[in-house]
N, C-alpha and C. Protein backbone atom coordinates (compact mmCIF):
# COMPACT_ATOMS: atom_id res chain seq x y z
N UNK A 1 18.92 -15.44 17.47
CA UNK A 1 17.82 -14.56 17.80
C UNK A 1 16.96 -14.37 16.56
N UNK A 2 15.56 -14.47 16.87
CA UNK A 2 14.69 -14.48 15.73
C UNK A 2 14.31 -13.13 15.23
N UNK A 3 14.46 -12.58 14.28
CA UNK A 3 13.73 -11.40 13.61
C UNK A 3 12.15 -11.30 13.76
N UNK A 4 11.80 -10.14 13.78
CA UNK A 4 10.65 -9.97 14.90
C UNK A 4 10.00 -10.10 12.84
N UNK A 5 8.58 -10.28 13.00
CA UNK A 5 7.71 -10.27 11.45
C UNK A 5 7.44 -9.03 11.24
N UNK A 6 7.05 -9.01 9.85
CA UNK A 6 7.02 -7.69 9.35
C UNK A 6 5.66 -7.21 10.07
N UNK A 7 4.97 -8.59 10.23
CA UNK A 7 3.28 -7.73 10.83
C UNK A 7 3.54 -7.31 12.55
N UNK A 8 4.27 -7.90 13.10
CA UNK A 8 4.67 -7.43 14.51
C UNK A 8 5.23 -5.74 14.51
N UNK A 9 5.73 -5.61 13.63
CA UNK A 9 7.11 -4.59 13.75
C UNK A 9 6.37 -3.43 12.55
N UNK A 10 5.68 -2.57 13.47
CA UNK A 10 4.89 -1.64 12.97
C UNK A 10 6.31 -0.64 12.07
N UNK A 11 7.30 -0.52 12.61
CA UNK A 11 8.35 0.59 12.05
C UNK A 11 9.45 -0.56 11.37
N UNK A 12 9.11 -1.22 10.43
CA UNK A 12 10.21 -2.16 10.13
C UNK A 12 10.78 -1.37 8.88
N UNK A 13 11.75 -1.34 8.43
CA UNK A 13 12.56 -0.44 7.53
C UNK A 13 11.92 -1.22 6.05
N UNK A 14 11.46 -0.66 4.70
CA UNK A 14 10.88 -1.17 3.92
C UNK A 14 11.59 -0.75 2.43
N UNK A 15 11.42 -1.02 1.37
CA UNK A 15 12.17 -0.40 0.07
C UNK A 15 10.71 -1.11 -0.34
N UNK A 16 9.93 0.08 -0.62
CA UNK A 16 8.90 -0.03 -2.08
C UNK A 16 8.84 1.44 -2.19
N UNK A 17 8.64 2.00 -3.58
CA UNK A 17 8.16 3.03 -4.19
C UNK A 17 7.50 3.90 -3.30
N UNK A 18 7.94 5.30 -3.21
CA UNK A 18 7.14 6.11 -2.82
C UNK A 18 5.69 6.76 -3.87
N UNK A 19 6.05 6.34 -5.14
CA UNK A 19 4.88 6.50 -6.01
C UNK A 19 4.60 6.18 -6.64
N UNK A 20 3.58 5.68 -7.45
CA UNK A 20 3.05 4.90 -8.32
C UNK A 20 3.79 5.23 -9.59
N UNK A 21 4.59 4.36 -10.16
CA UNK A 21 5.34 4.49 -11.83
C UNK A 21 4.37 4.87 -12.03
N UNK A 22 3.02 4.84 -12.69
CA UNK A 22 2.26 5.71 -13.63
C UNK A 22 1.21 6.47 -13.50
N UNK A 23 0.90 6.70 -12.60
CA UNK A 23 -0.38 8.35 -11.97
C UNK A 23 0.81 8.83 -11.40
N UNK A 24 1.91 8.51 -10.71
CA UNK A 24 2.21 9.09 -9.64
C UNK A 24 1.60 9.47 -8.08
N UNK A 25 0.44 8.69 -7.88
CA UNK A 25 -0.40 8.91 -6.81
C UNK A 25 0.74 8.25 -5.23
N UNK A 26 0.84 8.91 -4.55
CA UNK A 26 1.90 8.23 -3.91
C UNK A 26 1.01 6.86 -2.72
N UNK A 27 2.30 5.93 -2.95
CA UNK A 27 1.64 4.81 -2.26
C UNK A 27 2.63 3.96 -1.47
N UNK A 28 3.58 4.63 -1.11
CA UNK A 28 4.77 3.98 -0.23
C UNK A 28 4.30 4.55 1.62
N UNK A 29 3.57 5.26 1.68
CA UNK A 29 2.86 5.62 3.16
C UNK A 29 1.60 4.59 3.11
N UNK A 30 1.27 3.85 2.51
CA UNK A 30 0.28 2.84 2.83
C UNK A 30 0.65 1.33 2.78
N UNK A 31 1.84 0.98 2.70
CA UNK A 31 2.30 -0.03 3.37
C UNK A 31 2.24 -1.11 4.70
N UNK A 32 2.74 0.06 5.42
CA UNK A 32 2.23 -0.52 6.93
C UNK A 32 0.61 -0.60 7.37
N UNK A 33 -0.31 -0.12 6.37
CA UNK A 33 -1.16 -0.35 7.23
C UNK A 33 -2.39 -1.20 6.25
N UNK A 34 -1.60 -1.43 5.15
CA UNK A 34 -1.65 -2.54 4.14
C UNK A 34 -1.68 -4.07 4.82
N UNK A 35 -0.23 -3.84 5.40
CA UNK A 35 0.39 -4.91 6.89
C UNK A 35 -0.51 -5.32 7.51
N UNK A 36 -1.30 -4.18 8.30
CA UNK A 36 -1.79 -4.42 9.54
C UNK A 36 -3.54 -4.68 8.57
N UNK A 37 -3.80 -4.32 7.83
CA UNK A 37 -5.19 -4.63 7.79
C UNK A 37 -5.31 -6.50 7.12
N UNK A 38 -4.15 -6.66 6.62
CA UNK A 38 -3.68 -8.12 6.55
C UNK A 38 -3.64 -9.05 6.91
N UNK A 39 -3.12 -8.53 7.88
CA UNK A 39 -2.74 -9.43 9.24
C UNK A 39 -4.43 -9.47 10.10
N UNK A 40 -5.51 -8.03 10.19
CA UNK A 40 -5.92 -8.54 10.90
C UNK A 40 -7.55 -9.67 10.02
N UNK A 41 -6.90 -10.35 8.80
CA UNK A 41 -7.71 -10.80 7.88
C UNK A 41 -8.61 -10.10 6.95
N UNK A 42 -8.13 -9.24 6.54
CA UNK A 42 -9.19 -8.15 5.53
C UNK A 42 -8.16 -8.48 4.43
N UNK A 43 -9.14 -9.32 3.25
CA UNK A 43 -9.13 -9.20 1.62
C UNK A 43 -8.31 -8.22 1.11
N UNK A 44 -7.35 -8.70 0.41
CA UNK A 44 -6.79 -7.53 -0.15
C UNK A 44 -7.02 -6.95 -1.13
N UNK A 45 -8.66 -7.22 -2.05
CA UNK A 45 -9.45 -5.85 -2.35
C UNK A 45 -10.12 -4.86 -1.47
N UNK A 46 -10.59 -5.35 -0.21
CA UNK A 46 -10.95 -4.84 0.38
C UNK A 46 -10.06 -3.54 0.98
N UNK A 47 -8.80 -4.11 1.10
CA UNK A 47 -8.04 -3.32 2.02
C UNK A 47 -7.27 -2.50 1.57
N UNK A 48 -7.18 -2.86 0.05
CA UNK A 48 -6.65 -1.72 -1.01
C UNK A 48 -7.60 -0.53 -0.76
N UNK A 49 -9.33 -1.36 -1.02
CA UNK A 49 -9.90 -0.34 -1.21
C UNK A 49 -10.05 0.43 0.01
N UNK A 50 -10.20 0.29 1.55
CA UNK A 50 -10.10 1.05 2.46
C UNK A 50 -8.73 1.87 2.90
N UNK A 51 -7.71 1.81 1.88
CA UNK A 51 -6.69 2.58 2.11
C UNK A 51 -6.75 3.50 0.45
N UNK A 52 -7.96 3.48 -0.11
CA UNK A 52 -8.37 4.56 -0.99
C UNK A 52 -7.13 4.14 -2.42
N UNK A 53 -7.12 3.18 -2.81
CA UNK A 53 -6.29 2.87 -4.01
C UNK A 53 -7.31 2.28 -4.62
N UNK A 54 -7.74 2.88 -5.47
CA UNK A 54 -9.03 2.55 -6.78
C UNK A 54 -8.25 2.38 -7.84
N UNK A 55 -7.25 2.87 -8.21
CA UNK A 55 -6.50 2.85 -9.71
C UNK A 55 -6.35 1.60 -9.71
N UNK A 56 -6.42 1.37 -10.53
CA UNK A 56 -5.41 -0.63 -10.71
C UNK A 56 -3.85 -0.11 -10.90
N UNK A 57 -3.41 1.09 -11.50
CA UNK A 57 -1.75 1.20 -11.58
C UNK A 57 -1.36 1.21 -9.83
N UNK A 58 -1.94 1.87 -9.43
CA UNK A 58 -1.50 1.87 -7.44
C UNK A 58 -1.76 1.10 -6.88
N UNK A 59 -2.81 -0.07 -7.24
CA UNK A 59 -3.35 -1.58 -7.03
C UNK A 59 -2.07 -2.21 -7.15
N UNK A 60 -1.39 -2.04 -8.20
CA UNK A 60 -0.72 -3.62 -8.53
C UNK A 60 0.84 -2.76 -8.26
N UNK A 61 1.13 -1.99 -7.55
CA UNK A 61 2.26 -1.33 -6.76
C UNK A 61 2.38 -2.01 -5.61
N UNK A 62 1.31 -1.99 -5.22
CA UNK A 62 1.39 -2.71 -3.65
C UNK A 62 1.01 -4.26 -3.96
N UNK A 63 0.05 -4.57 -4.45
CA UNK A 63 -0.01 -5.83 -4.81
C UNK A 63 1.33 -6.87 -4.84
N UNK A 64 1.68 -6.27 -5.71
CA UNK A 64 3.14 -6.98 -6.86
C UNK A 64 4.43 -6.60 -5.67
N UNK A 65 4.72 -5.88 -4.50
CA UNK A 65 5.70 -5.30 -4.55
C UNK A 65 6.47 -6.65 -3.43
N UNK A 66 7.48 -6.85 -3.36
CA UNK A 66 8.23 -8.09 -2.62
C UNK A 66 8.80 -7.83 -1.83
N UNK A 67 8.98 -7.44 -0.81
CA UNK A 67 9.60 -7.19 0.70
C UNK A 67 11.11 -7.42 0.94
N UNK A 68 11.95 -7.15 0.21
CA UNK A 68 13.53 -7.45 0.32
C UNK A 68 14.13 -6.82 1.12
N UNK A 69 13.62 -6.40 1.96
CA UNK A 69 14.76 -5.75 2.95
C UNK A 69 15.21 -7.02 3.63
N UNK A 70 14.54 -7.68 4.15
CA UNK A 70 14.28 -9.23 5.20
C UNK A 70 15.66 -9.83 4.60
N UNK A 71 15.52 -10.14 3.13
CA UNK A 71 16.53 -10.87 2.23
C UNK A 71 17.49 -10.49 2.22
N UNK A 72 17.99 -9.06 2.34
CA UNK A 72 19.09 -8.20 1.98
C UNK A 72 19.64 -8.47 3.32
N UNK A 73 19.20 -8.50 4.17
CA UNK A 73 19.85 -8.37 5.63
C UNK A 73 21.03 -9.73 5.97
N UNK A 74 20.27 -10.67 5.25
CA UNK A 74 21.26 -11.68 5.77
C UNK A 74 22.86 -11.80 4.86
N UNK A 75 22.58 -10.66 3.90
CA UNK A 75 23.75 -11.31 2.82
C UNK A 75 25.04 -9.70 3.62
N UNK A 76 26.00 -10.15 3.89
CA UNK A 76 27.05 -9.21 4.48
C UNK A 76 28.49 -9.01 3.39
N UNK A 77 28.09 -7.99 2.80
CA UNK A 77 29.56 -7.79 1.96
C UNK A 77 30.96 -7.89 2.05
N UNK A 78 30.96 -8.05 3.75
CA UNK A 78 32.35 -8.00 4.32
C UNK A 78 32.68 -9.64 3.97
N UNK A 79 31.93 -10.33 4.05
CA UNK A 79 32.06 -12.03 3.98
C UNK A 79 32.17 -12.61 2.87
N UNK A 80 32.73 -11.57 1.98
CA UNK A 80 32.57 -11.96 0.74
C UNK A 80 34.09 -12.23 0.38
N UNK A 81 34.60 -13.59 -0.24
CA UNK A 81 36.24 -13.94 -0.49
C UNK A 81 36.63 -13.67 -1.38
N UNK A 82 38.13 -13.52 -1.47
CA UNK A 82 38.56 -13.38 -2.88
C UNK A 82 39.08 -14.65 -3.90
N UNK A 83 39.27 -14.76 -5.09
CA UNK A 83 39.34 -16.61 -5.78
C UNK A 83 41.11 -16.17 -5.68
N UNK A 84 41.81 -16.72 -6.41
CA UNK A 84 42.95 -17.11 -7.06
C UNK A 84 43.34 -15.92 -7.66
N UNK A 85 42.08 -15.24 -8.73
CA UNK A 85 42.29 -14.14 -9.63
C UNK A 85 42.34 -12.89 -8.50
N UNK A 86 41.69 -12.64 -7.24
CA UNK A 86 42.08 -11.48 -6.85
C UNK A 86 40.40 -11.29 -6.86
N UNK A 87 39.85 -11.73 -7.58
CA UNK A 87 38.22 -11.02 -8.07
C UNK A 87 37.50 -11.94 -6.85
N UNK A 88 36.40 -11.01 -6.77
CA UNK A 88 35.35 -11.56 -5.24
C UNK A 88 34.40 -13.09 -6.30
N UNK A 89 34.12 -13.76 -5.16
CA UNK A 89 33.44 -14.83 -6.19
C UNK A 89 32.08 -14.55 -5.30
């Protein structure tokens, strides 16, 4: 079964910053619609700038930030073996 995309899946569970390391201006509620103005082809100066991020520190929060939840999902701790020594490899 295929995992639905992050641009389909308006409520997809996310790990980025709720605030900018350096203003502190918070910018983890403009994510999803970061997504969606993305998806529907709007520049992502543009779409920074229509979700009101002028700073370049809250620019390059969202810019820079890498979507690992997707990644994290497939790796299962339970599946993890033990070697010879007892220690997980």
């Amino acid at each position: 079964m295929e995992r639905p995309s992050v641009f389909r899946d308006r409520h997809q569970k996310m790990i980025i910053p709720v605030r900018c390391f350096s203003c502190g201006k918070v910018v983890g509620d403009k994510w999803n619609a970061y997504l969606e103005l993305l998806a529907n082809d709007v520049a992502e100066g543009d779409a920074l700038d229509q979700l009101q991020l002028k700073r370049y520190c809250c620019r390059r929060m969202v810019l820079t930030h890498v979507d690992l939840i997707e990644k994290l999902l497939h790796y299962n701790p339970n599946e993890r073996v033990k070697d010879k020594g007892g220690r997980f490899s």
